[in-house]
C-alpha atoms as a PDB file:
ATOM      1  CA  UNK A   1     -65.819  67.087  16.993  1.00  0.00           C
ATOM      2  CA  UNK A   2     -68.370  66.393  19.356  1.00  0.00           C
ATOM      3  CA  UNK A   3     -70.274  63.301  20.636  1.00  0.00           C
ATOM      4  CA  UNK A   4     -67.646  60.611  19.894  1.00  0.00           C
ATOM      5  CA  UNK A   5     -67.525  57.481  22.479  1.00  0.00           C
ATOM      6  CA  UNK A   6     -64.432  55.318  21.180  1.00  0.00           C
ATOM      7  CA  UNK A   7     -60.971  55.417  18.805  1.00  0.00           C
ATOM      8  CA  UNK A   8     -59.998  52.910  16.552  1.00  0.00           C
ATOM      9  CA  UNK A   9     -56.154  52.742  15.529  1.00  0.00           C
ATOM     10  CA  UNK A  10     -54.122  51.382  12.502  1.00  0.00           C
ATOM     11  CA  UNK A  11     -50.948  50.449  13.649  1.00  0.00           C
ATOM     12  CA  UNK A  12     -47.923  50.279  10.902  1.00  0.00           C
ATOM     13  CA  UNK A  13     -47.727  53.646   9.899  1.00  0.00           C
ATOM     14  CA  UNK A  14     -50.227  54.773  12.228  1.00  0.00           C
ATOM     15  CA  UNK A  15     -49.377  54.578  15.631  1.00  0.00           C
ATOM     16  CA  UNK A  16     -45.542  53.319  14.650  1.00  0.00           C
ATOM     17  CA  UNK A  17     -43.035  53.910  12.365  1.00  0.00           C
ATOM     18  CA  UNK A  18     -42.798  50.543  10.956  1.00  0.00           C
ATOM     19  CA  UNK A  19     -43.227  51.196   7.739  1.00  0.00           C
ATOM     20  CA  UNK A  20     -39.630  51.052   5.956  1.00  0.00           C
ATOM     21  CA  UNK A  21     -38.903  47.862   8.008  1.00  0.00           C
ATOM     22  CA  UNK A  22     -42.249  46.465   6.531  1.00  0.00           C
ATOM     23  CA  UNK A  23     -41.288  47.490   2.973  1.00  0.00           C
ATOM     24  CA  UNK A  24     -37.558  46.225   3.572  1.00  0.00           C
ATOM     25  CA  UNK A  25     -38.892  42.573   4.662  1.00  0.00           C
ATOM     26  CA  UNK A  26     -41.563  42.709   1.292  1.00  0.00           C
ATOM     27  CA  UNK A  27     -38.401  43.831  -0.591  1.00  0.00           C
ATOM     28  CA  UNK A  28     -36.224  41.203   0.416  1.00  0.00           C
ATOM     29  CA  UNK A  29     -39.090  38.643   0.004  1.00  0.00           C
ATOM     30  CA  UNK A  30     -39.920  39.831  -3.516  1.00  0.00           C
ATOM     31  CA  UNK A  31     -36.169  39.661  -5.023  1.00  0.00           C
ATOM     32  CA  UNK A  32     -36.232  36.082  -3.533  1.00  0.00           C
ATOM     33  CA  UNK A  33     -39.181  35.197  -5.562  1.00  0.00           C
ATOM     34  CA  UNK A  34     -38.092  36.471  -8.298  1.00  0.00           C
ATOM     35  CA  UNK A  35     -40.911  39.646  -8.383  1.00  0.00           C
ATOM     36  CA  UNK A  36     -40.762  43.560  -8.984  1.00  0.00           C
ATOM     37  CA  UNK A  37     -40.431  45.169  -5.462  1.00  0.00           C
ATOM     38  CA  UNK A  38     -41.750  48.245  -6.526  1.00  0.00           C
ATOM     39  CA  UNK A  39     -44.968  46.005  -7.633  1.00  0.00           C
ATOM     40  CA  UNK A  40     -45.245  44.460  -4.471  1.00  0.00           C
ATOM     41  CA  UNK A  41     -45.110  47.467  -2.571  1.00  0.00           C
ATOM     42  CA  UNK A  42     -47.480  49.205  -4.404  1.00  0.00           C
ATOM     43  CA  UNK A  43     -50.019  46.324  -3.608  1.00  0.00           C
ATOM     44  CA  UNK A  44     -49.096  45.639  -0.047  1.00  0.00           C
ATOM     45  CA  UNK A  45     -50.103  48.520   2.349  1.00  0.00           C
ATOM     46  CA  UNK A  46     -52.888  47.844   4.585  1.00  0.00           C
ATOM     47  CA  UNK A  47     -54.284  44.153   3.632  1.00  0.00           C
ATOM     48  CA  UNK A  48     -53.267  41.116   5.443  1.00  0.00           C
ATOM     49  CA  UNK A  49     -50.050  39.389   4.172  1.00  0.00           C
ATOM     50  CA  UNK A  50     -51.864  36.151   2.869  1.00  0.00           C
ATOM     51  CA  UNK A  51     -53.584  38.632   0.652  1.00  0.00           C
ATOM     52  CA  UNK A  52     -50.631  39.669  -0.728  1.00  0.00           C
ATOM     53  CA  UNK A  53     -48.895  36.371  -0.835  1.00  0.00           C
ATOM     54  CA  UNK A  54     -52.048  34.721  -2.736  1.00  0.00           C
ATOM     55  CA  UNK A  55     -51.777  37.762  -5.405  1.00  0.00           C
ATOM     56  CA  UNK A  56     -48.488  37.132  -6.335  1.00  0.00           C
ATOM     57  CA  UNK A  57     -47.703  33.428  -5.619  1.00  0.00           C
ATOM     58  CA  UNK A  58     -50.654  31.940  -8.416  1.00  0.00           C
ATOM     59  CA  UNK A  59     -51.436  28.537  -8.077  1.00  0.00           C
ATOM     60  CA  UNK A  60     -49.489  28.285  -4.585  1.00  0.00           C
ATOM     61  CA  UNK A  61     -51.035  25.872  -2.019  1.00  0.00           C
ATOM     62  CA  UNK A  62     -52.225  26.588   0.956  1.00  0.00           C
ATOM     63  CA  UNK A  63     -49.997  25.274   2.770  1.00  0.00           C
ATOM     64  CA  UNK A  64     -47.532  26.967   1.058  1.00  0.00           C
ATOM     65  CA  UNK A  65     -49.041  30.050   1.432  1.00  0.00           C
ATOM     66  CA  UNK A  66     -48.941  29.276   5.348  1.00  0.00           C
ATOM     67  CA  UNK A  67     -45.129  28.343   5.394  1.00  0.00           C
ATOM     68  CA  UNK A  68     -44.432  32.219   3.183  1.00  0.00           C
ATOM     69  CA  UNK A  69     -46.649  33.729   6.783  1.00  0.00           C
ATOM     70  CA  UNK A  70     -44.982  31.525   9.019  1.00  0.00           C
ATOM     71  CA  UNK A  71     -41.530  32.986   7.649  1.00  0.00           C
ATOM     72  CA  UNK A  72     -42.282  36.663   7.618  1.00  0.00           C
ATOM     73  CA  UNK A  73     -44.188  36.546  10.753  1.00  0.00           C
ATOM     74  CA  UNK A  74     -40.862  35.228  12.742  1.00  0.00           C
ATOM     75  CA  UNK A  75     -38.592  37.837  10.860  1.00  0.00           C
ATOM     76  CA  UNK A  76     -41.308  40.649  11.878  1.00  0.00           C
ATOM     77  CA  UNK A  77     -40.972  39.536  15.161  1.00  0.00           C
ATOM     78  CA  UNK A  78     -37.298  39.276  15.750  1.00  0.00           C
ATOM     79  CA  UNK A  79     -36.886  42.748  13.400  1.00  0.00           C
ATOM     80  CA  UNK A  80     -39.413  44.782  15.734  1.00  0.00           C
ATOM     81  CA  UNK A  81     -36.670  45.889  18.266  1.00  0.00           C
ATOM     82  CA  UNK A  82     -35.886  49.427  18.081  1.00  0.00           C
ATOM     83  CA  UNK A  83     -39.620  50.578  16.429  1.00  0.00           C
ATOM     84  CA  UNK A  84     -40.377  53.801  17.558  1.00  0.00           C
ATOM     85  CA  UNK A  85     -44.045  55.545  18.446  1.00  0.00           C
ATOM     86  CA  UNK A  86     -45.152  58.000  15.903  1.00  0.00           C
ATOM     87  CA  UNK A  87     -44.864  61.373  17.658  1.00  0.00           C
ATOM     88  CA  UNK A  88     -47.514  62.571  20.174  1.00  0.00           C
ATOM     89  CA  UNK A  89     -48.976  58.965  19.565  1.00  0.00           C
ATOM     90  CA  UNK A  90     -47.875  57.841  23.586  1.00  0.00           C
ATOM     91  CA  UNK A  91     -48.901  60.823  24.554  1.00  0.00           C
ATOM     92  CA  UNK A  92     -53.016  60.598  23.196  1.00  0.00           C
ATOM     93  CA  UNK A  93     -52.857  57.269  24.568  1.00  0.00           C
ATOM     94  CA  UNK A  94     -52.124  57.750  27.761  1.00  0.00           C
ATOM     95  CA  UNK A  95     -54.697  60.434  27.654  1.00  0.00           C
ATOM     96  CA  UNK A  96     -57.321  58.248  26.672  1.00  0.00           C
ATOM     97  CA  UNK A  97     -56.233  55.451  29.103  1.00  0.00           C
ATOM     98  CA  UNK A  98     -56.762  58.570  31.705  1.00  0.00           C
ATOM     99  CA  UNK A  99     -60.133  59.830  30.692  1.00  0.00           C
ATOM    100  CA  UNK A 100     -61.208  56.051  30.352  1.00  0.00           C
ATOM    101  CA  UNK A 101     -61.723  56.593  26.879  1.00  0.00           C
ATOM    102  CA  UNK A 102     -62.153  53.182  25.110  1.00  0.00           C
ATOM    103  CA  UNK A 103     -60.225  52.402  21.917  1.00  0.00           C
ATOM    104  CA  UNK A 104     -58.516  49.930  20.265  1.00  0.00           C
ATOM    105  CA  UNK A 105     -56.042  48.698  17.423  1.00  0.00           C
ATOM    106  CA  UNK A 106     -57.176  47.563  14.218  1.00  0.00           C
ATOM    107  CA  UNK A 107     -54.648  46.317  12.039  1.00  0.00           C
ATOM    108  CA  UNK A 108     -53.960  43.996   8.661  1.00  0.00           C
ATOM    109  CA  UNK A 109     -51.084  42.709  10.795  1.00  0.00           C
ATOM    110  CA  UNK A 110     -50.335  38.900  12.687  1.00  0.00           C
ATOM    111  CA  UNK A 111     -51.254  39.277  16.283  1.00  0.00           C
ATOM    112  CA  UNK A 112     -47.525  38.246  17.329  1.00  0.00           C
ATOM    113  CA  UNK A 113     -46.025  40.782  14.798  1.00  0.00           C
ATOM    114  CA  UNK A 114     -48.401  43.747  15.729  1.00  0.00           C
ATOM    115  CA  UNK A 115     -48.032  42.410  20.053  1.00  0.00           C
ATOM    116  CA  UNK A 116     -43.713  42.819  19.129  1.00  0.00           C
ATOM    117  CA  UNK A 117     -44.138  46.274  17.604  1.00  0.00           C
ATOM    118  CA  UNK A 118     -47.198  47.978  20.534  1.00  0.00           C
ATOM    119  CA  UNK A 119     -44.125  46.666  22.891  1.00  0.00           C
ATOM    120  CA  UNK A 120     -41.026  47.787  21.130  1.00  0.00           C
ATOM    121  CA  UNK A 121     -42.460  51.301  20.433  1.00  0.00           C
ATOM    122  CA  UNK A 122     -43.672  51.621  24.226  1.00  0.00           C
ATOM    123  CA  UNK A 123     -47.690  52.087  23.473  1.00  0.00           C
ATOM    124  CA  UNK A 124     -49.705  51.447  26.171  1.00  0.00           C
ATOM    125  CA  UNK A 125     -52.257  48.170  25.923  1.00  0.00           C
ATOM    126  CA  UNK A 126     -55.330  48.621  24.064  1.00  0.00           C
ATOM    127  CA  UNK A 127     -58.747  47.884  25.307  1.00  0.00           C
ATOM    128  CA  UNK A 128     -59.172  45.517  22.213  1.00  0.00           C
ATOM    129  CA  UNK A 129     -57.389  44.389  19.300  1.00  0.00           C
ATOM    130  CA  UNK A 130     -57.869  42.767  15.975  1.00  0.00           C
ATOM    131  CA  UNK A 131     -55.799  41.392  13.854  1.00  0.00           C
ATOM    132  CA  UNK A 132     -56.093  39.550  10.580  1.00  0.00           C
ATOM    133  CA  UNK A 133     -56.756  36.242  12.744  1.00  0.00           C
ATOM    134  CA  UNK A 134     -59.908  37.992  13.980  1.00  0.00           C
ATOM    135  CA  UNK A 135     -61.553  38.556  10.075  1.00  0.00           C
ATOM    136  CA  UNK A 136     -62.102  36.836   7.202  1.00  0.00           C
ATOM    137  CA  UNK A 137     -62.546  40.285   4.993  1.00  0.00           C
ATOM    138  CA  UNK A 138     -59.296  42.091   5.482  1.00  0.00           C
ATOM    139  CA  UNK A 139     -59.170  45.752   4.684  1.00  0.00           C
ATOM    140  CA  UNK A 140     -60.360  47.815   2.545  1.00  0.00           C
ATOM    141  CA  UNK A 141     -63.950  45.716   3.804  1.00  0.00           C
ATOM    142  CA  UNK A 142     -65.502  47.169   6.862  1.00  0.00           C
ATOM    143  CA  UNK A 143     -65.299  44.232   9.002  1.00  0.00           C
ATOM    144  CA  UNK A 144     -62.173  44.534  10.813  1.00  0.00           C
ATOM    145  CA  UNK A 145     -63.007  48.446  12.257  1.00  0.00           C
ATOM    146  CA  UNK A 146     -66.859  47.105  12.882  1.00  0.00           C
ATOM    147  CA  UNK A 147     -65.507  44.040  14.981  1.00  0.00           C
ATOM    148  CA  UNK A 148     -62.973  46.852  16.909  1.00  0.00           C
ATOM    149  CA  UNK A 149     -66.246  48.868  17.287  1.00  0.00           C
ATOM    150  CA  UNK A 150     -68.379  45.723  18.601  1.00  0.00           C
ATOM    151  CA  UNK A 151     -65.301  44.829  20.949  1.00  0.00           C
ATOM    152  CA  UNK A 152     -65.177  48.752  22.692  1.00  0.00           C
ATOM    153  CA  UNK A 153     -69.255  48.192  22.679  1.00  0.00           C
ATOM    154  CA  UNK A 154     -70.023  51.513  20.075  1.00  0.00           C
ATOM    155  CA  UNK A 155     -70.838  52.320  17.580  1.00  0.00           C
ATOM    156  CA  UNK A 156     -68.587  52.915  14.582  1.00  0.00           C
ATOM    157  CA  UNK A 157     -70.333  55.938  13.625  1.00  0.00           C
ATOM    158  CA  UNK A 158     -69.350  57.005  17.090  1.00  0.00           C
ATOM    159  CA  UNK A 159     -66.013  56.109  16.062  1.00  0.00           C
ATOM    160  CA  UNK A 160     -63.048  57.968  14.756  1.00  0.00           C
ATOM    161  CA  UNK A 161     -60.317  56.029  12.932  1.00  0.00           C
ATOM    162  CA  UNK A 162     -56.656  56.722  12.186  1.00  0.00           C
ATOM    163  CA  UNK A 163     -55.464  55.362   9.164  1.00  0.00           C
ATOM    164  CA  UNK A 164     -52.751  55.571   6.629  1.00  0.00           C
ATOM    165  CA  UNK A 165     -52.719  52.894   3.955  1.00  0.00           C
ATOM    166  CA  UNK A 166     -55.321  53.563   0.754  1.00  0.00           C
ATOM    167  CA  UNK A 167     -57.450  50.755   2.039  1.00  0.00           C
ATOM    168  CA  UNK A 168     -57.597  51.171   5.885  1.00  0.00           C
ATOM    169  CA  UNK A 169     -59.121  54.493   4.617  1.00  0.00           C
ATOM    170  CA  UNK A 170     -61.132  52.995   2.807  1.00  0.00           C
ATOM    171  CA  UNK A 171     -62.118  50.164   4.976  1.00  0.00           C
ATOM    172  CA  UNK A 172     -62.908  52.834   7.794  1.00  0.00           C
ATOM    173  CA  UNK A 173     -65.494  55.382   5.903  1.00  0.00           C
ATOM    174  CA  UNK A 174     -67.159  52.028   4.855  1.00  0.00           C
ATOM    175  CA  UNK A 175     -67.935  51.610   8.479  1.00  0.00           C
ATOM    176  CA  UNK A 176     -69.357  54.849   8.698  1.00  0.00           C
ATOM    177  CA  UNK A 177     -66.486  55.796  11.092  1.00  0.00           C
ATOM    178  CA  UNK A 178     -65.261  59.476  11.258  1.00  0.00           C
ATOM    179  CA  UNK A 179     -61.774  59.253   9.422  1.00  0.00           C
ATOM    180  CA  UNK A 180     -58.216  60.758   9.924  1.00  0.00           C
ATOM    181  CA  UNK A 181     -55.666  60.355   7.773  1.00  0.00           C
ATOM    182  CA  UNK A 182     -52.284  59.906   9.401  1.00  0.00           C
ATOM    183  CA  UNK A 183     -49.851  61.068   6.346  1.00  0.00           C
ATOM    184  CA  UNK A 184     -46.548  58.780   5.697  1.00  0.00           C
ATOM    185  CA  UNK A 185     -44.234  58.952   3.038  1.00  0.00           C
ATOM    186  CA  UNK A 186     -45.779  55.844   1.639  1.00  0.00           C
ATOM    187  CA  UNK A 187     -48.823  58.283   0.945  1.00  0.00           C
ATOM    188  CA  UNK A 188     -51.094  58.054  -2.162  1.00  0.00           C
ATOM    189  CA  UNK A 189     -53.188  60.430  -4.029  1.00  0.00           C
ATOM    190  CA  UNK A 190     -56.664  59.940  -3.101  1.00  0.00           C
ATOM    191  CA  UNK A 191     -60.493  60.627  -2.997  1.00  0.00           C
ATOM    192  CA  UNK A 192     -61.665  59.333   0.245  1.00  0.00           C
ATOM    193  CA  UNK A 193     -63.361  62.161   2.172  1.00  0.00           C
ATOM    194  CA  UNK A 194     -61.364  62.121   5.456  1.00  0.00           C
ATOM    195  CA  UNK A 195     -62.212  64.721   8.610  1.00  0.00           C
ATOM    196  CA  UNK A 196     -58.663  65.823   9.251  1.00  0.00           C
ATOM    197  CA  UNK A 197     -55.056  64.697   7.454  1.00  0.00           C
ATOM    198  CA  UNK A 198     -52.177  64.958   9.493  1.00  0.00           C
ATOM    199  CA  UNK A 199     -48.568  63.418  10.044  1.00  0.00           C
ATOM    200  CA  UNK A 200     -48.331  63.219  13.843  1.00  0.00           C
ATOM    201  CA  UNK A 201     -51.046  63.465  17.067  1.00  0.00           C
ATOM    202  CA  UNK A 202     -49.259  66.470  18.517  1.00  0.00           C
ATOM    203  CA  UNK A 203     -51.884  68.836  17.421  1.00  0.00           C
ATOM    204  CA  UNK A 204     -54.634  67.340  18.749  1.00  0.00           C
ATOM    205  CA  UNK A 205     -56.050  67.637  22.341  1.00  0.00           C
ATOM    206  CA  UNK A 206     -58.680  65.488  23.773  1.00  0.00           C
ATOM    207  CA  UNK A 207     -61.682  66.867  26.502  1.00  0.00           C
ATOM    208  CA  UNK A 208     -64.848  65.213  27.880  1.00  0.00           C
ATOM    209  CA  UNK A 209     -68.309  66.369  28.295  1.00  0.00           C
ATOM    210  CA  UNK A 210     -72.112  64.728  29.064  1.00  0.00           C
ATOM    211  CA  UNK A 211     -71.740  63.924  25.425  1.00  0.00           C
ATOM    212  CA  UNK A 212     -68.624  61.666  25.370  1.00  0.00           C
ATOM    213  CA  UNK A 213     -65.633  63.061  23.880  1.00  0.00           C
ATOM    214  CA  UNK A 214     -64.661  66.142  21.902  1.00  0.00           C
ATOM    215  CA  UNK A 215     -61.198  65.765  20.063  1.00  0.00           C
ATOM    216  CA  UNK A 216     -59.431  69.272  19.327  1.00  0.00           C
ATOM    217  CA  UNK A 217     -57.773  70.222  16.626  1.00  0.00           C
ATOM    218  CA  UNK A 218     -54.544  72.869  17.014  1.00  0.00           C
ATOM    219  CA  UNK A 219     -53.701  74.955  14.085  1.00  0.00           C
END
Protein backbone atom coordinates (compact mmCIF):
# COMPACT_ATOMS: atom_id res chain seq x y z
CA UNK A 1 0.00 0.00 0.00
CA UNK A 2 1.76 2.80 -1.29
CA UNK A 3 1.31 6.62 -1.38
CA UNK A 4 -0.84 7.06 1.76
CA UNK A 5 -0.29 10.52 3.82
CA UNK A 6 -2.66 10.09 7.01
CA UNK A 7 -4.78 7.30 9.32
CA UNK A 8 -8.05 7.73 10.51
CA UNK A 9 -9.17 5.56 13.65
CA UNK A 10 -12.55 4.27 15.10
CA UNK A 11 -12.20 3.95 18.57
CA UNK A 12 -14.75 1.41 20.50
CA UNK A 13 -13.85 -1.67 19.07
CA UNK A 14 -11.17 -0.30 17.10
CA UNK A 15 -8.42 0.95 18.89
CA UNK A 16 -10.07 -0.38 22.46
CA UNK A 17 -11.82 -3.05 23.78
CA UNK A 18 -14.79 -1.23 24.90
CA UNK A 19 -17.17 -2.94 23.35
CA UNK A 20 -18.91 -5.35 26.05
CA UNK A 21 -18.87 -2.38 28.51
CA UNK A 22 -20.71 -0.36 25.71
CA UNK A 23 -23.24 -3.17 25.14
CA UNK A 24 -23.56 -3.75 29.07
CA UNK A 25 -24.49 0.14 29.64
CA UNK A 26 -27.17 -0.17 26.29
CA UNK A 27 -28.32 -3.37 28.08
CA UNK A 28 -28.93 -1.98 31.30
CA UNK A 29 -30.50 1.15 29.68
CA UNK A 30 -32.84 -0.90 27.48
CA UNK A 31 -34.37 -3.25 30.40
CA UNK A 32 -34.97 0.15 32.17
CA UNK A 33 -37.03 1.35 29.36
CA UNK A 34 -38.74 -1.35 29.03
CA UNK A 35 -37.03 -2.43 25.30
CA UNK A 36 -35.50 -5.73 23.73
CA UNK A 37 -31.67 -5.56 24.39
CA UNK A 38 -30.91 -7.72 21.73
CA UNK A 39 -32.89 -4.96 19.48
CA UNK A 40 -30.99 -2.26 20.74
CA UNK A 41 -27.81 -3.76 20.22
CA UNK A 42 -28.36 -4.75 16.95
CA UNK A 43 -29.08 -0.99 16.08
CA UNK A 44 -26.45 0.66 18.17
CA UNK A 45 -22.86 0.02 16.84
CA UNK A 46 -21.19 2.86 15.31
CA UNK A 47 -23.87 5.90 15.26
CA UNK A 48 -23.97 8.51 17.85
CA UNK A 49 -26.09 7.71 20.98
CA UNK A 50 -28.82 10.46 20.29
CA UNK A 51 -29.33 8.43 17.18
CA UNK A 52 -30.09 5.61 18.97
CA UNK A 53 -31.98 7.23 21.74
CA UNK A 54 -34.33 9.15 19.09
CA UNK A 55 -35.02 5.54 17.38
CA UNK A 56 -36.28 4.02 20.24
CA UNK A 57 -37.64 6.77 22.58
CA UNK A 58 -40.67 8.08 19.78
CA UNK A 59 -42.13 11.18 20.52
CA UNK A 60 -39.38 11.98 23.32
CA UNK A 61 -38.39 15.68 23.64
CA UNK A 62 -35.44 17.03 23.16
CA UNK A 63 -34.68 17.75 26.14
CA UNK A 64 -35.35 14.52 27.15
CA UNK A 65 -33.35 13.08 24.73
CA UNK A 66 -30.43 15.35 26.24
CA UNK A 67 -31.05 14.24 29.95
CA UNK A 68 -30.93 9.99 28.42
CA UNK A 69 -26.98 11.51 26.91
CA UNK A 70 -26.30 13.36 29.87
CA UNK A 71 -26.85 9.98 31.93
CA UNK A 72 -24.92 7.55 29.82
CA UNK A 73 -22.23 9.94 29.10
CA UNK A 74 -21.37 10.21 33.09
CA UNK A 75 -21.70 6.32 33.52
CA UNK A 76 -19.25 5.95 30.33
CA UNK A 77 -17.05 8.07 32.00
CA UNK A 78 -16.85 6.76 35.48
CA UNK A 79 -17.04 2.90 33.82
CA UNK A 80 -13.88 3.61 31.47
CA UNK A 81 -11.27 2.56 34.16
CA UNK A 82 -9.61 -0.57 33.41
CA UNK A 83 -10.25 -0.37 29.22
CA UNK A 84 -7.57 -1.95 27.62
CA UNK A 85 -5.74 -1.11 23.98
CA UNK A 86 -6.57 -3.56 21.33
CA UNK A 87 -3.33 -5.48 20.76
CA UNK A 88 -0.44 -4.00 18.69
CA UNK A 89 -2.79 -0.83 18.65
CA UNK A 90 0.00 1.26 21.20
CA UNK A 91 2.43 -0.07 19.41
CA UNK A 92 1.33 1.48 15.51
CA UNK A 93 0.75 4.53 17.34
CA UNK A 94 3.68 5.22 18.70
CA UNK A 95 5.11 4.38 15.37
CA UNK A 96 3.24 6.87 13.65
CA UNK A 97 3.80 9.54 16.39
CA UNK A 98 7.67 8.58 15.45
CA UNK A 99 7.61 8.80 11.71
CA UNK A 100 5.39 12.03 12.15
CA UNK A 101 2.74 10.33 10.50
CA UNK A 102 -0.53 12.34 10.96
CA UNK A 103 -3.74 10.59 12.04
CA UNK A 104 -6.51 10.91 14.03
CA UNK A 105 -9.68 9.40 15.87
CA UNK A 106 -12.96 9.39 14.41
CA UNK A 107 -15.57 8.15 16.49
CA UNK A 108 -19.69 8.09 17.03
CA UNK A 109 -18.67 8.62 20.66
CA UNK A 110 -19.09 11.98 23.35
CA UNK A 111 -15.79 13.72 23.42
CA UNK A 112 -15.60 13.17 27.38
CA UNK A 113 -16.49 9.41 26.98
CA UNK A 114 -14.05 8.72 24.01
CA UNK A 115 -11.08 11.46 26.09
CA UNK A 116 -11.84 8.66 29.44
CA UNK A 117 -11.31 5.58 27.29
CA UNK A 118 -7.79 7.06 24.78
CA UNK A 119 -6.61 7.61 28.65
CA UNK A 120 -7.65 4.49 30.42
CA UNK A 121 -6.34 2.21 27.60
CA UNK A 122 -2.90 4.23 27.49
CA UNK A 123 -3.12 5.48 23.58
CA UNK A 124 -1.07 8.13 22.83
CA UNK A 125 -2.89 11.73 21.81
CA UNK A 126 -4.10 12.05 18.41
CA UNK A 127 -3.29 14.80 16.07
CA UNK A 128 -7.14 15.43 15.74
CA UNK A 129 -10.29 14.14 16.91
CA UNK A 130 -13.94 14.13 16.18
CA UNK A 131 -16.56 13.24 17.92
CA UNK A 132 -20.29 13.33 17.45
CA UNK A 133 -20.16 17.11 18.78
CA UNK A 134 -18.05 17.85 15.69
CA UNK A 135 -21.01 16.49 12.92
CA UNK A 136 -24.33 16.78 12.29
CA UNK A 137 -24.39 13.41 9.93
CA UNK A 138 -23.16 10.70 12.20
CA UNK A 139 -21.93 7.51 10.65
CA UNK A 140 -22.62 5.58 8.20
CA UNK A 141 -22.49 9.45 6.23
CA UNK A 142 -19.06 10.45 5.18
CA UNK A 143 -18.79 13.52 7.11
CA UNK A 144 -17.22 12.59 10.25
CA UNK A 145 -13.91 10.66 8.40
CA UNK A 146 -13.92 13.81 5.73
CA UNK A 147 -13.79 16.41 8.71
CA UNK A 148 -10.79 13.91 10.38
CA UNK A 149 -9.27 14.13 6.83
CA UNK A 150 -9.71 18.11 6.57
CA UNK A 151 -8.31 18.35 10.28
CA UNK A 152 -4.78 16.09 9.35
CA UNK A 153 -4.91 18.47 6.00
CA UNK A 154 -5.35 15.17 3.29
CA UNK A 155 -7.02 13.85 1.55
CA UNK A 156 -9.35 11.00 2.43
CA UNK A 157 -8.51 9.13 -0.55
CA UNK A 158 -5.05 9.38 0.88
CA UNK A 159 -6.53 7.99 3.86
CA UNK A 160 -6.80 4.58 5.35
CA UNK A 161 -9.48 3.93 7.98
CA UNK A 162 -9.91 1.31 10.70
CA UNK A 163 -13.25 0.43 11.42
CA UNK A 164 -15.41 -2.15 12.99
CA UNK A 165 -19.09 -1.32 13.30
CA UNK A 166 -21.35 -1.99 9.85
CA UNK A 167 -21.64 1.73 9.45
CA UNK A 168 -18.14 3.18 10.25
CA UNK A 169 -17.41 0.84 7.26
CA UNK A 170 -19.65 2.15 5.57
CA UNK A 171 -19.25 5.72 6.43
CA UNK A 172 -15.42 5.32 5.50
CA UNK A 173 -15.58 3.81 1.70
CA UNK A 174 -18.16 6.69 1.26
CA UNK A 175 -15.26 8.98 1.77
CA UNK A 176 -13.31 7.31 -0.67
CA UNK A 177 -10.91 6.26 2.15
CA UNK A 178 -8.89 2.96 1.83
CA UNK A 179 -10.72 0.64 4.45
CA UNK A 180 -9.66 -1.99 7.12
CA UNK A 181 -11.81 -3.87 8.89
CA UNK A 182 -10.80 -4.44 12.49
CA UNK A 183 -12.90 -7.84 13.30
CA UNK A 184 -14.79 -7.98 16.90
CA UNK A 185 -17.06 -10.40 18.10
CA UNK A 186 -19.81 -7.92 17.56
CA UNK A 187 -18.99 -8.61 13.75
CA UNK A 188 -21.66 -8.71 10.96
CA UNK A 189 -21.92 -10.33 7.67
CA UNK A 190 -21.23 -7.87 5.08
CA UNK A 191 -20.62 -6.50 1.49
CA UNK A 192 -18.49 -3.53 1.90
CA UNK A 193 -15.30 -4.00 -0.14
CA UNK A 194 -12.61 -3.48 2.56
CA UNK A 195 -8.53 -3.65 1.69
CA UNK A 196 -7.56 -5.91 4.55
CA UNK A 197 -9.83 -7.59 7.64
CA UNK A 198 -8.08 -8.27 10.64
CA UNK A 199 -8.58 -8.60 14.55
CA UNK A 200 -5.46 -6.89 15.92
CA UNK A 201 -2.47 -4.34 14.37
CA UNK A 202 0.26 -6.84 15.17
CA UNK A 203 0.68 -7.85 11.63
CA UNK A 204 1.15 -4.80 10.19
CA UNK A 205 4.42 -2.76 9.86
CA UNK A 206 4.63 0.76 8.80
CA UNK A 207 7.80 2.37 6.41
CA UNK A 208 8.24 5.76 4.68
CA UNK A 209 9.35 6.73 1.32
CA UNK A 210 9.31 10.15 -1.15
CA UNK A 211 5.77 8.97 -1.55
CA UNK A 212 4.41 9.15 2.05
CA UNK A 213 3.74 6.00 3.70
CA UNK A 214 3.63 2.33 2.78
CA UNK A 215 1.72 0.13 5.44
CA UNK A 216 2.86 -3.70 5.40
CA UNK A 217 0.98 -6.41 5.71
CA UNK A 218 2.56 -9.80 7.61
CA UNK A 219 1.13 -13.08 6.70
Amino acid sequence: MLGFSGMLFDLDGTLVNSLEKVEDSWKNWSVSKGLCPQEVLGYLHGKPAQVTFRHFLTGASDEEILRECKALEDYEVADAAGMTAVDGAIDLLNTLQRLTIPWAIVTSGLSRVATARIAAAGLPRPNALITCENVTLGKPHPQAFLLGAQRLNCSPARCIAFEDSLSGLASAKAAECTVIELVTAQSVKHTIACYLSLKNYLPLEISTDGDGFRLNYRE
